[in-house]
PDB file of N, CA and C in Angstrom:
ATOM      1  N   UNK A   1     -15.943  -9.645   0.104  1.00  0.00           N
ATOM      2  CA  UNK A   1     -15.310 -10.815  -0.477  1.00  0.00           C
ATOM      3  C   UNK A   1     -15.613 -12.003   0.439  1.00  0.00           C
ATOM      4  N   UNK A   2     -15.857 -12.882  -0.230  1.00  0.00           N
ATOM      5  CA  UNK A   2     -16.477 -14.218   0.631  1.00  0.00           C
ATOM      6  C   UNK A   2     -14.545 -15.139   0.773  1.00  0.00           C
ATOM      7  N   UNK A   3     -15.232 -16.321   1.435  1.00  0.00           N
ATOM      8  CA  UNK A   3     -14.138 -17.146   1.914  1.00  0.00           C
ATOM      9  C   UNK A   3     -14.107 -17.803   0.534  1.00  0.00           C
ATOM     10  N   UNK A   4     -14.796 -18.130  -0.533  1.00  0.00           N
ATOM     11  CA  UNK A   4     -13.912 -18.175  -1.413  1.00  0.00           C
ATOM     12  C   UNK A   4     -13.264 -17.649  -2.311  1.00  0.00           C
ATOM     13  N   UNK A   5     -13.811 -16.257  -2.391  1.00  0.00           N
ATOM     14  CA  UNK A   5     -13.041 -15.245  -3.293  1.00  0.00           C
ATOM     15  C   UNK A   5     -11.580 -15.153  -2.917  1.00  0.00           C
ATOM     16  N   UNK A   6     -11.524 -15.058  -1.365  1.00  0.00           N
ATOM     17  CA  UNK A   6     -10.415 -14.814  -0.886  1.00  0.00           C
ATOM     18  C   UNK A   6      -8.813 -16.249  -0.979  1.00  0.00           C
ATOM     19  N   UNK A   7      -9.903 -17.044  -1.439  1.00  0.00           N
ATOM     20  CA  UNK A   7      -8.912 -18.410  -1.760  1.00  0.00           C
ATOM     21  C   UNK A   7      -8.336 -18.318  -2.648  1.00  0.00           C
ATOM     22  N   UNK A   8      -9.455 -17.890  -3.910  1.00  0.00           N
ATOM     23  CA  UNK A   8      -8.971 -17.462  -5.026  1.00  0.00           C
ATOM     24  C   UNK A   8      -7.857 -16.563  -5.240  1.00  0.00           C
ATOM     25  N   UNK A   9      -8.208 -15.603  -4.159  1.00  0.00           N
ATOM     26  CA  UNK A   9      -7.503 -14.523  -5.012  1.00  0.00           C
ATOM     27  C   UNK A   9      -5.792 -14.800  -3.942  1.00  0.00           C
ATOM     28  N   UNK A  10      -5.960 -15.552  -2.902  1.00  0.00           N
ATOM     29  CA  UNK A  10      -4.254 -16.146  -2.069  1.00  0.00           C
ATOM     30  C   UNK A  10      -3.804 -17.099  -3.443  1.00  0.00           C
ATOM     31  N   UNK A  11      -4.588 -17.517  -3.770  1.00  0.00           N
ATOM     32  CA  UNK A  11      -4.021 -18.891  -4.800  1.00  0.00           C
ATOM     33  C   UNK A  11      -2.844 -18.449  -5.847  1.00  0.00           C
ATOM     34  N   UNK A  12      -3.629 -17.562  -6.646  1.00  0.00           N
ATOM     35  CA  UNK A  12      -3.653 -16.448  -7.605  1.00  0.00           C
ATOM     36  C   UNK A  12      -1.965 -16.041  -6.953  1.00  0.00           C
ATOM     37  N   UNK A  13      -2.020 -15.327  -6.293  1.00  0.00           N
ATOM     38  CA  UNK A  13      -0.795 -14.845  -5.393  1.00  0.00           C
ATOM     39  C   UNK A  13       0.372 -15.399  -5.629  1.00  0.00           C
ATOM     40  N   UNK A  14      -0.256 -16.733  -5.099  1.00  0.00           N
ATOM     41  CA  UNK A  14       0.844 -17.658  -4.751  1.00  0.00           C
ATOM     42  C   UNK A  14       1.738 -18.273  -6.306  1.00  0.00           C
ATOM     43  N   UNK A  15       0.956 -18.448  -6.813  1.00  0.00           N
ATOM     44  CA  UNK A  15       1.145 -19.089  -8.401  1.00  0.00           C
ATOM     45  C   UNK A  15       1.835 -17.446  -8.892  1.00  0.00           C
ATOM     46  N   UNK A  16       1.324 -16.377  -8.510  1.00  0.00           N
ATOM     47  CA  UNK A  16       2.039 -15.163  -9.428  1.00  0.00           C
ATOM     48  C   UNK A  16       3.333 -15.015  -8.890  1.00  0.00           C
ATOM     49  N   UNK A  17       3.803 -15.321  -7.648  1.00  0.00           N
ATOM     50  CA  UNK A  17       4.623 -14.675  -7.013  1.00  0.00           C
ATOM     51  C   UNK A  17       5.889 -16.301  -7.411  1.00  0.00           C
ATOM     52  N   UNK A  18       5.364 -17.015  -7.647  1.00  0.00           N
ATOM     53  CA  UNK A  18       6.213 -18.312  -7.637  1.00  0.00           C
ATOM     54  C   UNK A  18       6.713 -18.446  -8.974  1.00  0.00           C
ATOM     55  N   UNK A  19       5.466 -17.992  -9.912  1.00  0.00           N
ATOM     56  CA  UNK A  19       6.294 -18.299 -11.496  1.00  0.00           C
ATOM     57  C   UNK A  19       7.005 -16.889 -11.667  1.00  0.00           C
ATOM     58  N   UNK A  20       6.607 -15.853 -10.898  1.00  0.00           N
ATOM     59  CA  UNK A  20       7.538 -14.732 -11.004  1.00  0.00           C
ATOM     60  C   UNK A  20       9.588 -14.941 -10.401  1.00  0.00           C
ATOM     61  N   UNK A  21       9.234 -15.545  -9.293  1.00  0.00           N
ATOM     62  CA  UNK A  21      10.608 -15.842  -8.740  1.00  0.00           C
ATOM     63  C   UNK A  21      10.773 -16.705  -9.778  1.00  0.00           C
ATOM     64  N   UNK A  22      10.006 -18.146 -10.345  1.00  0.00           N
ATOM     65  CA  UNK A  22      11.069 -18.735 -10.914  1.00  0.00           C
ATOM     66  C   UNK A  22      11.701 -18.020 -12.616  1.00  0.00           C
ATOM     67  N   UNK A  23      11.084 -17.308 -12.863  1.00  0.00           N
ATOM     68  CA  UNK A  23      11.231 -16.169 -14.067  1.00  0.00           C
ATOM     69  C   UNK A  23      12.449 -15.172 -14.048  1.00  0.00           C
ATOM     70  N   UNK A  24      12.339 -14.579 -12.598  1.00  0.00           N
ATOM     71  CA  UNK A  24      13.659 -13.743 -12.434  1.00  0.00           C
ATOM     72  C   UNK A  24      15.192 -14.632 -11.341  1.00  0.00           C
ATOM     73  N   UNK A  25      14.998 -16.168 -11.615  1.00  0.00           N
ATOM     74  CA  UNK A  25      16.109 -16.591 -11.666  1.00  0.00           C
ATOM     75  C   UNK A  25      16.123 -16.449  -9.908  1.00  0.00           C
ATOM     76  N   UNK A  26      15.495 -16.458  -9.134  1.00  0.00           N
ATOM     77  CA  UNK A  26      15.312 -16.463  -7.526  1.00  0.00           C
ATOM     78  C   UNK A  26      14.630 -17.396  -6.940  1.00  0.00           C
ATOM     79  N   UNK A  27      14.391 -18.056  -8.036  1.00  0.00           N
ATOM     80  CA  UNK A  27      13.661 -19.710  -7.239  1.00  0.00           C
ATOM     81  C   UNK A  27      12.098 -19.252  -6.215  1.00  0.00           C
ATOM     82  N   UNK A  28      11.718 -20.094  -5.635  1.00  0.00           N
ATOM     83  CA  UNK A  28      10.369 -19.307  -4.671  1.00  0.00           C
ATOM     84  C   UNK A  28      10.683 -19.160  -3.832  1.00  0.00           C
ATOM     85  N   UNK A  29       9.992 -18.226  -2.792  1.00  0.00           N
ATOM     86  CA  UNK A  29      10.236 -17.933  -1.667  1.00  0.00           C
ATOM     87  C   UNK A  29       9.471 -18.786  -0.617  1.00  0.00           C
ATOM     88  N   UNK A  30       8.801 -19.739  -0.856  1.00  0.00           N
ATOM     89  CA  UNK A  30       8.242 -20.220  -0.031  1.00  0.00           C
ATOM     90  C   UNK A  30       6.555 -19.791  -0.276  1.00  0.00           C
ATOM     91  N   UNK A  31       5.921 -20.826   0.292  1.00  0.00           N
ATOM     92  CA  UNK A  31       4.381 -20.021   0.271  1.00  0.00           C
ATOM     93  C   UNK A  31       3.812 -18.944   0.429  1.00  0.00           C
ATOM     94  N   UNK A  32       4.034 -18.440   2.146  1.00  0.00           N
ATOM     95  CA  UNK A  32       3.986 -17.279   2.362  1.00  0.00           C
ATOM     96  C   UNK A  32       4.387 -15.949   1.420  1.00  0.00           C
ATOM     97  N   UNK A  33       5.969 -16.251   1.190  1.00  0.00           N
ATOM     98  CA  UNK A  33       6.716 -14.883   0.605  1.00  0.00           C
ATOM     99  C   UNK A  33       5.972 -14.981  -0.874  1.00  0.00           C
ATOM    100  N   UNK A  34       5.625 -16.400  -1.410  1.00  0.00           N
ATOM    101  CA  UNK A  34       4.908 -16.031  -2.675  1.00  0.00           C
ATOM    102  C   UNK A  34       3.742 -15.567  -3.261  1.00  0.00           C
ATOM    103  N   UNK A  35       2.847 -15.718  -1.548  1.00  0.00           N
ATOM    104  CA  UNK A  35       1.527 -14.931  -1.475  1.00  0.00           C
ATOM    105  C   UNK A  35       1.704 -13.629  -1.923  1.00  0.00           C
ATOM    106  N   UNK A  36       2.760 -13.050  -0.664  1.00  0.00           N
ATOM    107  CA  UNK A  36       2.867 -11.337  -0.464  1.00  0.00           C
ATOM    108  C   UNK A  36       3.917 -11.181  -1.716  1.00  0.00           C
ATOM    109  N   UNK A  37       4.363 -11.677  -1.970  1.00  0.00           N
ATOM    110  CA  UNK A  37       4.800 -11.353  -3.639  1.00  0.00           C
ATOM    111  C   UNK A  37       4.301 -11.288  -4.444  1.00  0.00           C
ATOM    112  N   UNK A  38       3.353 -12.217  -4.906  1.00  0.00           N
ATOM    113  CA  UNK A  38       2.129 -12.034  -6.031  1.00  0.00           C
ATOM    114  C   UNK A  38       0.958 -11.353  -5.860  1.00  0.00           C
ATOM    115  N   UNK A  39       0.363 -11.293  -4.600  1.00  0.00           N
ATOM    116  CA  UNK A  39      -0.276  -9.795  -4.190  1.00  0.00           C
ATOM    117  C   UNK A  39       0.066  -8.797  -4.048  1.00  0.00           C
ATOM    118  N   UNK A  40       1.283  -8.236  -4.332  1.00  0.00           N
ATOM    119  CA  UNK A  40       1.418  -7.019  -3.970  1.00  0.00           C
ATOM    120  C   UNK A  40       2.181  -7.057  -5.824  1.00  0.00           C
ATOM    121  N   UNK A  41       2.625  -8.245  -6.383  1.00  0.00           N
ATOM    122  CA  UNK A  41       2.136  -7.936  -7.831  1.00  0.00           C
ATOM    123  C   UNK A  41       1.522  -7.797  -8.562  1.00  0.00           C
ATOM    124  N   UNK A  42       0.037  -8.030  -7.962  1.00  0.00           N
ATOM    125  CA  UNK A  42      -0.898  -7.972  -8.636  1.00  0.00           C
ATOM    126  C   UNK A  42      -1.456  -7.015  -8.540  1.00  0.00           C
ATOM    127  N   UNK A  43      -1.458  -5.999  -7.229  1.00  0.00           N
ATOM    128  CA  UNK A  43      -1.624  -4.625  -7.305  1.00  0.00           C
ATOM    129  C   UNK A  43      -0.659  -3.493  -8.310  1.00  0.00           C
ATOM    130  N   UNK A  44       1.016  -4.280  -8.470  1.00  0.00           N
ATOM    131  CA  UNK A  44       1.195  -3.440  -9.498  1.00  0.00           C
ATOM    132  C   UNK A  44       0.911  -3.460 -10.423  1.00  0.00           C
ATOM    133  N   UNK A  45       0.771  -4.814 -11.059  1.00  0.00           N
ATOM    134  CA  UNK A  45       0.554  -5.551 -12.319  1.00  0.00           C
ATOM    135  C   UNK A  45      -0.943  -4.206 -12.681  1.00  0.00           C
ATOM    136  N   UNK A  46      -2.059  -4.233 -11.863  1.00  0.00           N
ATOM    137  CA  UNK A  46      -3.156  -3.756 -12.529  1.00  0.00           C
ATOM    138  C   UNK A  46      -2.885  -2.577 -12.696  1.00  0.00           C
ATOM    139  N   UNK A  47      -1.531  -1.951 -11.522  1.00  0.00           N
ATOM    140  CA  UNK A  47      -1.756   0.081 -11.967  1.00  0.00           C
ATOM    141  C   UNK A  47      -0.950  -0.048 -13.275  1.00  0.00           C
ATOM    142  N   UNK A  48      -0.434  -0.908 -13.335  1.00  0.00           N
ATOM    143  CA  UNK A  48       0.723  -0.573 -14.793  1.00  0.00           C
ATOM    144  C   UNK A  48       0.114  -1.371 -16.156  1.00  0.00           C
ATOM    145  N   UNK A  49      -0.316  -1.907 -15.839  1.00  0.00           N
ATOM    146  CA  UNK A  49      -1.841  -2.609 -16.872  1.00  0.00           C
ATOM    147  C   UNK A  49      -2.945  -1.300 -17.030  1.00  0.00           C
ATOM    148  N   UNK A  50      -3.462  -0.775 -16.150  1.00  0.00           N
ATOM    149  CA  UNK A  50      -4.067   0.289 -16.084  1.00  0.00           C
ATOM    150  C   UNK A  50      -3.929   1.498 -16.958  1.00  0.00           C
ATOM    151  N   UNK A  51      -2.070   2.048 -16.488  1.00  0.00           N
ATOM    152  CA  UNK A  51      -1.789   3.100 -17.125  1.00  0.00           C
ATOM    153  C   UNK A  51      -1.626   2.971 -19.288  1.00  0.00           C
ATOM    154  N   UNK A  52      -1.906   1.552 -19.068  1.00  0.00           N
ATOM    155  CA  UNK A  52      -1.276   1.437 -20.377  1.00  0.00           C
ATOM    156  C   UNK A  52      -2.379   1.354 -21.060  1.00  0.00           C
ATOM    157  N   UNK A  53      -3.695   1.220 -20.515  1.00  0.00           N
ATOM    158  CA  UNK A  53      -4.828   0.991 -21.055  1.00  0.00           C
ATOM    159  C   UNK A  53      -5.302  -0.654 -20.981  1.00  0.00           C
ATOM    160  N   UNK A  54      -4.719  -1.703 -20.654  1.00  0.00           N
ATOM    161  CA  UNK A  54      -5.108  -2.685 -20.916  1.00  0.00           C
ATOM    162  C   UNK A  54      -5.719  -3.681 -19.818  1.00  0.00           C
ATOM    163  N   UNK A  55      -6.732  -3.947 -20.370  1.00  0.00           N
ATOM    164  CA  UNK A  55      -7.522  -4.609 -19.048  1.00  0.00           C
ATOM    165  C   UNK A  55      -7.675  -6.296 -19.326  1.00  0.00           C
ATOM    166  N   UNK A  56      -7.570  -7.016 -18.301  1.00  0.00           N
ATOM    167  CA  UNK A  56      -7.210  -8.385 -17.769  1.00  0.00           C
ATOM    168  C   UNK A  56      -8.578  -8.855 -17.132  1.00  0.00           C
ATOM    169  N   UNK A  57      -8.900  -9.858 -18.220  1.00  0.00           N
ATOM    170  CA  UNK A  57     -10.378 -10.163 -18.003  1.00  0.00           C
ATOM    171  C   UNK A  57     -10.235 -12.232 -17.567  1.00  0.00           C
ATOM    172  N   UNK A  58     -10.853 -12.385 -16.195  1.00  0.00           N
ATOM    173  CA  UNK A  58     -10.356 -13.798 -16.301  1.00  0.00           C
ATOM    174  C   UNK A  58      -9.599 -14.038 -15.170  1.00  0.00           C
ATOM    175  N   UNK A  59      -9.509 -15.886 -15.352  1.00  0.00           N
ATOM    176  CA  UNK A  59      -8.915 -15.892 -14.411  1.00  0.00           C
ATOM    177  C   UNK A  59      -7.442 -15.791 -15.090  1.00  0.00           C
ATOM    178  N   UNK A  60      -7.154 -16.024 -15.921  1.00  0.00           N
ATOM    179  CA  UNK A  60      -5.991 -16.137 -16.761  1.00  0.00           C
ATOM    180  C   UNK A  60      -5.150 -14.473 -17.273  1.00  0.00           C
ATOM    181  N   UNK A  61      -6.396 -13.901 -16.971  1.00  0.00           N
ATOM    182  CA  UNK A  61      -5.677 -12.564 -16.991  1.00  0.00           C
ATOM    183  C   UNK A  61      -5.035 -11.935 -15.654  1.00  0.00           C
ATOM    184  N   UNK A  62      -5.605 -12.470 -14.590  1.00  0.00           N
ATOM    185  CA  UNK A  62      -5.756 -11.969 -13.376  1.00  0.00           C
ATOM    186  C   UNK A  62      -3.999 -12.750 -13.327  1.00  0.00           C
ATOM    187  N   UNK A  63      -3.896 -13.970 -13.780  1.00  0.00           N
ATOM    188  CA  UNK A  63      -2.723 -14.575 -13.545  1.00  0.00           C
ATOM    189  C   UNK A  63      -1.566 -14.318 -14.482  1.00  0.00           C
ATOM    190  N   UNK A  64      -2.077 -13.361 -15.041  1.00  0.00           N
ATOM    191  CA  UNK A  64      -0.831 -12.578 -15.645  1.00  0.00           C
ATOM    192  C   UNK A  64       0.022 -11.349 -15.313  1.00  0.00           C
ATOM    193  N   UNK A  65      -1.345 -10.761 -15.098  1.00  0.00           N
ATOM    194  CA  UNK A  65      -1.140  -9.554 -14.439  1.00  0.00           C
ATOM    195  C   UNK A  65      -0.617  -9.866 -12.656  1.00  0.00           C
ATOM    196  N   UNK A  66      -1.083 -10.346 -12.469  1.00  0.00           N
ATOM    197  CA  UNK A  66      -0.461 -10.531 -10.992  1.00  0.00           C
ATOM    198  C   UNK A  66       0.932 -10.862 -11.348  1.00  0.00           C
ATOM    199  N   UNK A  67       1.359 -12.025 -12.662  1.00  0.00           N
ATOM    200  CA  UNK A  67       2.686 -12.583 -12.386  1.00  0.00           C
ATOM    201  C   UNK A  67       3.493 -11.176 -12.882  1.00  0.00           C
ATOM    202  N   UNK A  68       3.158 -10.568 -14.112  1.00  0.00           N
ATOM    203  CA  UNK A  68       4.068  -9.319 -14.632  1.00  0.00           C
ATOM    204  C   UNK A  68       4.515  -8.530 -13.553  1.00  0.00           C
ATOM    205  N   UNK A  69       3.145  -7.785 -12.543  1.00  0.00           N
ATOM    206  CA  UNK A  69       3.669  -6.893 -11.342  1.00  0.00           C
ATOM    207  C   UNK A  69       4.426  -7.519 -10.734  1.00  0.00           C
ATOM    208  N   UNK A  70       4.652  -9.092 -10.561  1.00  0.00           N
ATOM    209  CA  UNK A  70       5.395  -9.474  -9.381  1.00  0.00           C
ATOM    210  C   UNK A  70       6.525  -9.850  -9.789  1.00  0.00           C
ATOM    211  N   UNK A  71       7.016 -10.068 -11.147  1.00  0.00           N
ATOM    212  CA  UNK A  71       8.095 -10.055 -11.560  1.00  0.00           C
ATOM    213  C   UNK A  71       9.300  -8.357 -12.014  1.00  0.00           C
ATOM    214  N   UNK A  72       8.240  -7.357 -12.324  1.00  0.00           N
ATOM    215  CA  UNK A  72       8.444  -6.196 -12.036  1.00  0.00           C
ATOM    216  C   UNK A  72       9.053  -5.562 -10.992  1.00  0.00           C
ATOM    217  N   UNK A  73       8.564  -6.295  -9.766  1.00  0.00           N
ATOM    218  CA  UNK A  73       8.497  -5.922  -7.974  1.00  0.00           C
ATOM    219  C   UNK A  73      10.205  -6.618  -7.670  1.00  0.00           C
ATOM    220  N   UNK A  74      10.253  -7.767  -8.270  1.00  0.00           N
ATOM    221  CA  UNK A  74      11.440  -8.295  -8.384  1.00  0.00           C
ATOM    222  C   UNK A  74      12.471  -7.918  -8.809  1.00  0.00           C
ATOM    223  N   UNK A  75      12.130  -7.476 -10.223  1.00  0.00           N
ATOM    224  CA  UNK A  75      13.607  -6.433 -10.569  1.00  0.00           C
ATOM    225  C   UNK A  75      13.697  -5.303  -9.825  1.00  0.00           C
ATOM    226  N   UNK A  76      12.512  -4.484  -9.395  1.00  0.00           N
ATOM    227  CA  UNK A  76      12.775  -3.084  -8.931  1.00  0.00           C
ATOM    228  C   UNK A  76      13.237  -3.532  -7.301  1.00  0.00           C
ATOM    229  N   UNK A  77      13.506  -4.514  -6.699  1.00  0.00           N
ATOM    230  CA  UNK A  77      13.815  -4.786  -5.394  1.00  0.00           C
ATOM    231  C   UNK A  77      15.388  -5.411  -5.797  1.00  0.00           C
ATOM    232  N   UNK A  78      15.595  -5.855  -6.415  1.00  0.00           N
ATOM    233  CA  UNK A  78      17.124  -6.492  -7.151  1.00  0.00           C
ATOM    234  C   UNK A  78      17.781  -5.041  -7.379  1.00  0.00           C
ATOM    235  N   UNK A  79      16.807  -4.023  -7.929  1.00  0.00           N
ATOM    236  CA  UNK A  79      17.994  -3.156  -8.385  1.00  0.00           C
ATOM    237  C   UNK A  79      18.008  -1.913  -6.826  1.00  0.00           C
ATOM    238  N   UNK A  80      17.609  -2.105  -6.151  1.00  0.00           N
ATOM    239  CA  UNK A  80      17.388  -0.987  -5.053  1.00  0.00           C
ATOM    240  C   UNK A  80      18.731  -2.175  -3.844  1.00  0.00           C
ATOM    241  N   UNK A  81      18.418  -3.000  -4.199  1.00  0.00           N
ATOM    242  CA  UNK A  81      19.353  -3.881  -3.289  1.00  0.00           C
ATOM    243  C   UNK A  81      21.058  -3.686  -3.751  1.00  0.00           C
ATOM    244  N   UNK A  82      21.275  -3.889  -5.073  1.00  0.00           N
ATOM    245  CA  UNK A  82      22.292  -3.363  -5.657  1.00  0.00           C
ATOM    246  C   UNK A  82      22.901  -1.915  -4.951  1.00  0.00           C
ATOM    247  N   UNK A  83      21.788  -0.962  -5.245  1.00  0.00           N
ATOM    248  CA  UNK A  83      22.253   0.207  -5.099  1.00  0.00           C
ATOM    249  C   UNK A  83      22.983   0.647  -3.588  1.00  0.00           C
TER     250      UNK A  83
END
């Protein structure tokens, strides 16, 4: 991955993890936390995109799927916090 793939794909992150917080009612976490929020939604986003069969072509897919996992990551961390 070159230095700009890798821009891309922090950007991506950041935008997934930010419209994800503002989606589940948690506002953003800041840049940082919205990087590692939307990257590590976007790794779920694709296994659960994956299992379902459906593939995310784009940059617009990439920014979906990143935001779904990271809004996903959100409830399943809301409800483990609860517990």
């Amino acid at each position: 991955m070159d230095i700009t793939g890798l821009f891309i794909f922090l950007a991506i992150g950041a935008l997934a993890g930010w419209l994800a917080g503002t989606m589940m009612k948690g506002g953003g976490f800041g840049l940082l936390g919205n990087i590692v929020v939307g990257v590590i939604g976007a790794v779920l986003g694709g296994f659960v995109f994956g299992l379902l069969g459906i593939t995310a072509g784009g940059l617009i897919g990439s920014i979906i799927t990143a935001t779904v996992g990271a809004a996903l990551l959100l409830f399943i961390i809301r409800i483990i916090k609860k517990a």
